[in-house]
C-alpha atoms as a PDB file:
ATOM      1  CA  UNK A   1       6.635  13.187  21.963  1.00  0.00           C
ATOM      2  CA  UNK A   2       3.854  10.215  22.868  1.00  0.00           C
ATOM      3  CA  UNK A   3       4.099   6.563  22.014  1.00  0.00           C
ATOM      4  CA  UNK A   4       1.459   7.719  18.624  1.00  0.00           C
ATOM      5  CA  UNK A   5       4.274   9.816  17.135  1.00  0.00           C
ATOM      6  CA  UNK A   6       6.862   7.464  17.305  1.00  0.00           C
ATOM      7  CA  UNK A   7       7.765   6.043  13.803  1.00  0.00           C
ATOM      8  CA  UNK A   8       7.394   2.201  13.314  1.00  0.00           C
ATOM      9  CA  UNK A   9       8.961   0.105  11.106  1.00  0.00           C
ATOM     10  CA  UNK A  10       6.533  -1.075   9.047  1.00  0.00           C
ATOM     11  CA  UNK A  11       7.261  -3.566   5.467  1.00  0.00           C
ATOM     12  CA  UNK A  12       4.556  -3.866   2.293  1.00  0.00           C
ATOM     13  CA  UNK A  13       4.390  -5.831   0.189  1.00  0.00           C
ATOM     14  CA  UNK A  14       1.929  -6.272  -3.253  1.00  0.00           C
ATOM     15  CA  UNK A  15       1.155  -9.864  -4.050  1.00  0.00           C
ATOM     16  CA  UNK A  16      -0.389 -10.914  -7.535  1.00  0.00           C
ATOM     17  CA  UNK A  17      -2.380 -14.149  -7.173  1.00  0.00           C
ATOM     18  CA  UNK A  18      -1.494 -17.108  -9.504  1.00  0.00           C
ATOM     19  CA  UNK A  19      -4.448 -19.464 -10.282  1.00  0.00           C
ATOM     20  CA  UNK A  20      -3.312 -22.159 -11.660  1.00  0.00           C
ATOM     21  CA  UNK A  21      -0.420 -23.041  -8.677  1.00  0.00           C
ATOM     22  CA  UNK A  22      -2.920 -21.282  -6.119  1.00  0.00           C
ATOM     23  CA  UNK A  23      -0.233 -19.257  -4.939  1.00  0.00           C
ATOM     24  CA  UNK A  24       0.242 -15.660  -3.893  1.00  0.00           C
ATOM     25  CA  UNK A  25       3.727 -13.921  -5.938  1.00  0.00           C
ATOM     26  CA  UNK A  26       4.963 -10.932  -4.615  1.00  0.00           C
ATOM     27  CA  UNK A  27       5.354  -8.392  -7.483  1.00  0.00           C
ATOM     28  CA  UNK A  28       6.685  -5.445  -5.143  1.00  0.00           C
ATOM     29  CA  UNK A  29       7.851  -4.961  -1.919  1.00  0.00           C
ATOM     30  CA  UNK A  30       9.067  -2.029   0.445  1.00  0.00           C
ATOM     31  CA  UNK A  31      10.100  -0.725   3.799  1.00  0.00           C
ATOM     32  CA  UNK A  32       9.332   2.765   5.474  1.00  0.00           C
ATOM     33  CA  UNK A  33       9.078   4.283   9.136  1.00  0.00           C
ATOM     34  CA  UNK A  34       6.177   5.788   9.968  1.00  0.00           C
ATOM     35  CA  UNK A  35       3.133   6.539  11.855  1.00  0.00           C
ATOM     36  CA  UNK A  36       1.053   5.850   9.456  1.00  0.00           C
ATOM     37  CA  UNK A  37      -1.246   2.707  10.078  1.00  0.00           C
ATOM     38  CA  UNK A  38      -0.600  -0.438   8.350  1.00  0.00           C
ATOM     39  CA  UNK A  39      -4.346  -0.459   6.881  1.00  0.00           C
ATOM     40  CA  UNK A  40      -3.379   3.616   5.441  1.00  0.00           C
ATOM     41  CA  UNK A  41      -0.019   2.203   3.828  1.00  0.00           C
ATOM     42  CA  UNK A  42      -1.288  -0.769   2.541  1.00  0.00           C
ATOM     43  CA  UNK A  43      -4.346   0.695   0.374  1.00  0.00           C
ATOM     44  CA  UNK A  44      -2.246   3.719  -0.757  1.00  0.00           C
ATOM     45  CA  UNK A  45       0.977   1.063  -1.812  1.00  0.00           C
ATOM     46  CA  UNK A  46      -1.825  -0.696  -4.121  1.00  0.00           C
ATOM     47  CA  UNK A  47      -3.694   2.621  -5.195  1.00  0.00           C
ATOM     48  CA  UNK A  48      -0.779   3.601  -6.239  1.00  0.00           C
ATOM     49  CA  UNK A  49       0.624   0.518  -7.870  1.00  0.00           C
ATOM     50  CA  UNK A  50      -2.497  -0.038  -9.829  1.00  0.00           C
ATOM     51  CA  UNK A  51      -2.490   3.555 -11.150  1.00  0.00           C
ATOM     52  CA  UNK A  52       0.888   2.844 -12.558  1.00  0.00           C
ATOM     53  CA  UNK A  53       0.531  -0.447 -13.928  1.00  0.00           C
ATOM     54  CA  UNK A  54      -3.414  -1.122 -14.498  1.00  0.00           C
ATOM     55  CA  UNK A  55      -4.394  -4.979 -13.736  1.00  0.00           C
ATOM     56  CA  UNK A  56      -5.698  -6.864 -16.661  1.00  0.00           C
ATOM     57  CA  UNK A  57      -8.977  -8.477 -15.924  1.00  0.00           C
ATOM     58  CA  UNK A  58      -7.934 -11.594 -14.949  1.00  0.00           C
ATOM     59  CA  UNK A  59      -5.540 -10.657 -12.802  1.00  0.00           C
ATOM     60  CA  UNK A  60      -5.983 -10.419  -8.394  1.00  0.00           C
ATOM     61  CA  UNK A  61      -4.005  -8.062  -6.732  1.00  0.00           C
ATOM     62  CA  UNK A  62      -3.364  -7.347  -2.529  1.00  0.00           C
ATOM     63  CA  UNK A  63      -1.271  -5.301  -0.475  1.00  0.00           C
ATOM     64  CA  UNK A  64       0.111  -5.834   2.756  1.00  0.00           C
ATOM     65  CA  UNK A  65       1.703  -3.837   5.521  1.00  0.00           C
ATOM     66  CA  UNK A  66       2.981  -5.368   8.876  1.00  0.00           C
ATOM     67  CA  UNK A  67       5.077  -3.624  11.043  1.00  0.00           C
ATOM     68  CA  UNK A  68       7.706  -4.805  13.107  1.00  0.00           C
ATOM     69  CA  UNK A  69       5.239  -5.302  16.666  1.00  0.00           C
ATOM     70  CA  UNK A  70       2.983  -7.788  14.516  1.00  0.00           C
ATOM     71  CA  UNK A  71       0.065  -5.763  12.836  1.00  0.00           C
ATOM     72  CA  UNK A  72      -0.812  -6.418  10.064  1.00  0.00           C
ATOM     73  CA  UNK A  73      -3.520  -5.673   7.486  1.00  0.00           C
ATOM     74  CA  UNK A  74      -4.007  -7.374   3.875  1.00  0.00           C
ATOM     75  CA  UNK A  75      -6.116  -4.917   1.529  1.00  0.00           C
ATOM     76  CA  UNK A  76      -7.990  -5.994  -1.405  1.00  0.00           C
ATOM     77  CA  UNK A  77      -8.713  -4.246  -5.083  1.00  0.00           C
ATOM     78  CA  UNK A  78     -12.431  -4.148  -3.769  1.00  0.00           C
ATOM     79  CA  UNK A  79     -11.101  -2.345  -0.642  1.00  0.00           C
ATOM     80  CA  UNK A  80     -10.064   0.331  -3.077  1.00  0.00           C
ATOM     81  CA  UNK A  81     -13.637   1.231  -5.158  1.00  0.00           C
ATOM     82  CA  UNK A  82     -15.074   3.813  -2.163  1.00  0.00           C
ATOM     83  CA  UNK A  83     -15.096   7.107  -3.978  1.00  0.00           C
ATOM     84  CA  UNK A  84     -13.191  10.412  -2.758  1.00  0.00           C
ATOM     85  CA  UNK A  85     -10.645   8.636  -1.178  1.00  0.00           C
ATOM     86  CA  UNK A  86      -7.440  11.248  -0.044  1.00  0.00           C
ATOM     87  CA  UNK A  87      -4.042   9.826   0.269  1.00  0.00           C
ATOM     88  CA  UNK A  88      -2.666  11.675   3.714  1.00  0.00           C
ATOM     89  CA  UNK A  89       0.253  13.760   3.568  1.00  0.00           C
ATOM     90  CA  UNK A  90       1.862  11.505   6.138  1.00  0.00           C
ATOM     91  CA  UNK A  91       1.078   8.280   4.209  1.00  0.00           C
ATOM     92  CA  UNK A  92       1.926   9.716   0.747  1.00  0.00           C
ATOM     93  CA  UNK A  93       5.425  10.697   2.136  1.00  0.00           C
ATOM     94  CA  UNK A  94       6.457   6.987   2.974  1.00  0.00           C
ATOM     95  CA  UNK A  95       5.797   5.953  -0.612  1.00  0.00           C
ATOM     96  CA  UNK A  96       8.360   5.488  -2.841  1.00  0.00           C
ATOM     97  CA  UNK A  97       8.415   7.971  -5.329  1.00  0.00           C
ATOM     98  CA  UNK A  98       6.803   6.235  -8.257  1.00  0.00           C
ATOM     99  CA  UNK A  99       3.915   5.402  -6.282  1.00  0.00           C
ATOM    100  CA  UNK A 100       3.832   8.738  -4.788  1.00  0.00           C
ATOM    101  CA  UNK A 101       3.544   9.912  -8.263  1.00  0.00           C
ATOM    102  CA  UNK A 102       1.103   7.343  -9.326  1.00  0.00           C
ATOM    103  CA  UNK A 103      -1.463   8.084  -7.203  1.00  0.00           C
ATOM    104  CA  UNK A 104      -4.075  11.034  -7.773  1.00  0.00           C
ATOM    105  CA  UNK A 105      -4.000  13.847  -6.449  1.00  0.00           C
ATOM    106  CA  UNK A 106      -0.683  14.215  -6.012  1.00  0.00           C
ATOM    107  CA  UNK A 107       0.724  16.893  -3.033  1.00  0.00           C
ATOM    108  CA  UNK A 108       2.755  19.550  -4.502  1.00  0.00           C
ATOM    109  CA  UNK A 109       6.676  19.449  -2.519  1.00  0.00           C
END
């Protein structure tokens, strides 16, 4: 086994931001080992959180993933709109179920 296939701990959170006390709240937050990067994690947690609960239009959404050696990546709605984007197995697995189920394409097992 290499240093790449060791699981890391790595926490998400989704933040909504709230204009009016310029603030970021978090709306959802998780935990999962994996070898998954932070960046993979973070746009699948939101993909998948936004197909379950669409934003209204005046609402900003982000995700972020840090794990527990300090990287981190913050990924916004706009990160999201490239087209034919595939969830990996891998990724998909360290999801919680509803946003495993939320997002498209779902993996059959």
């Amino acid at each position: 086994m290499s240093c790449e296939d060791t699981p890391a701990r790595l926490t998400w959170e989704i933040q909504l931001y709230e204009p009016c006390s310029q603030v970021w709240i978090c709306k959802s937050y998780g935990r999962a080992s994996t070898t998954s990067a932070p960046g993979d994690i973070a746009r699948a947690v939101l993909a998948g959180y936004l197909a379950a609960a669409p934003a209204r239009a005046t609402e900003t959404f982000r995700a972020i993933a840090r794990t527990d050696t300090g990287d981190e990546c913050t990924v916004t709605v706009d990160q999201l709109a490239g087209g034919g984007w595939e969830t990996d197995p891998a990724v998909r697995q360290a999801l919680p179920l509803y946003l495993r189920d939320a997002l498209p394409g779902r993996a059959t097992a």
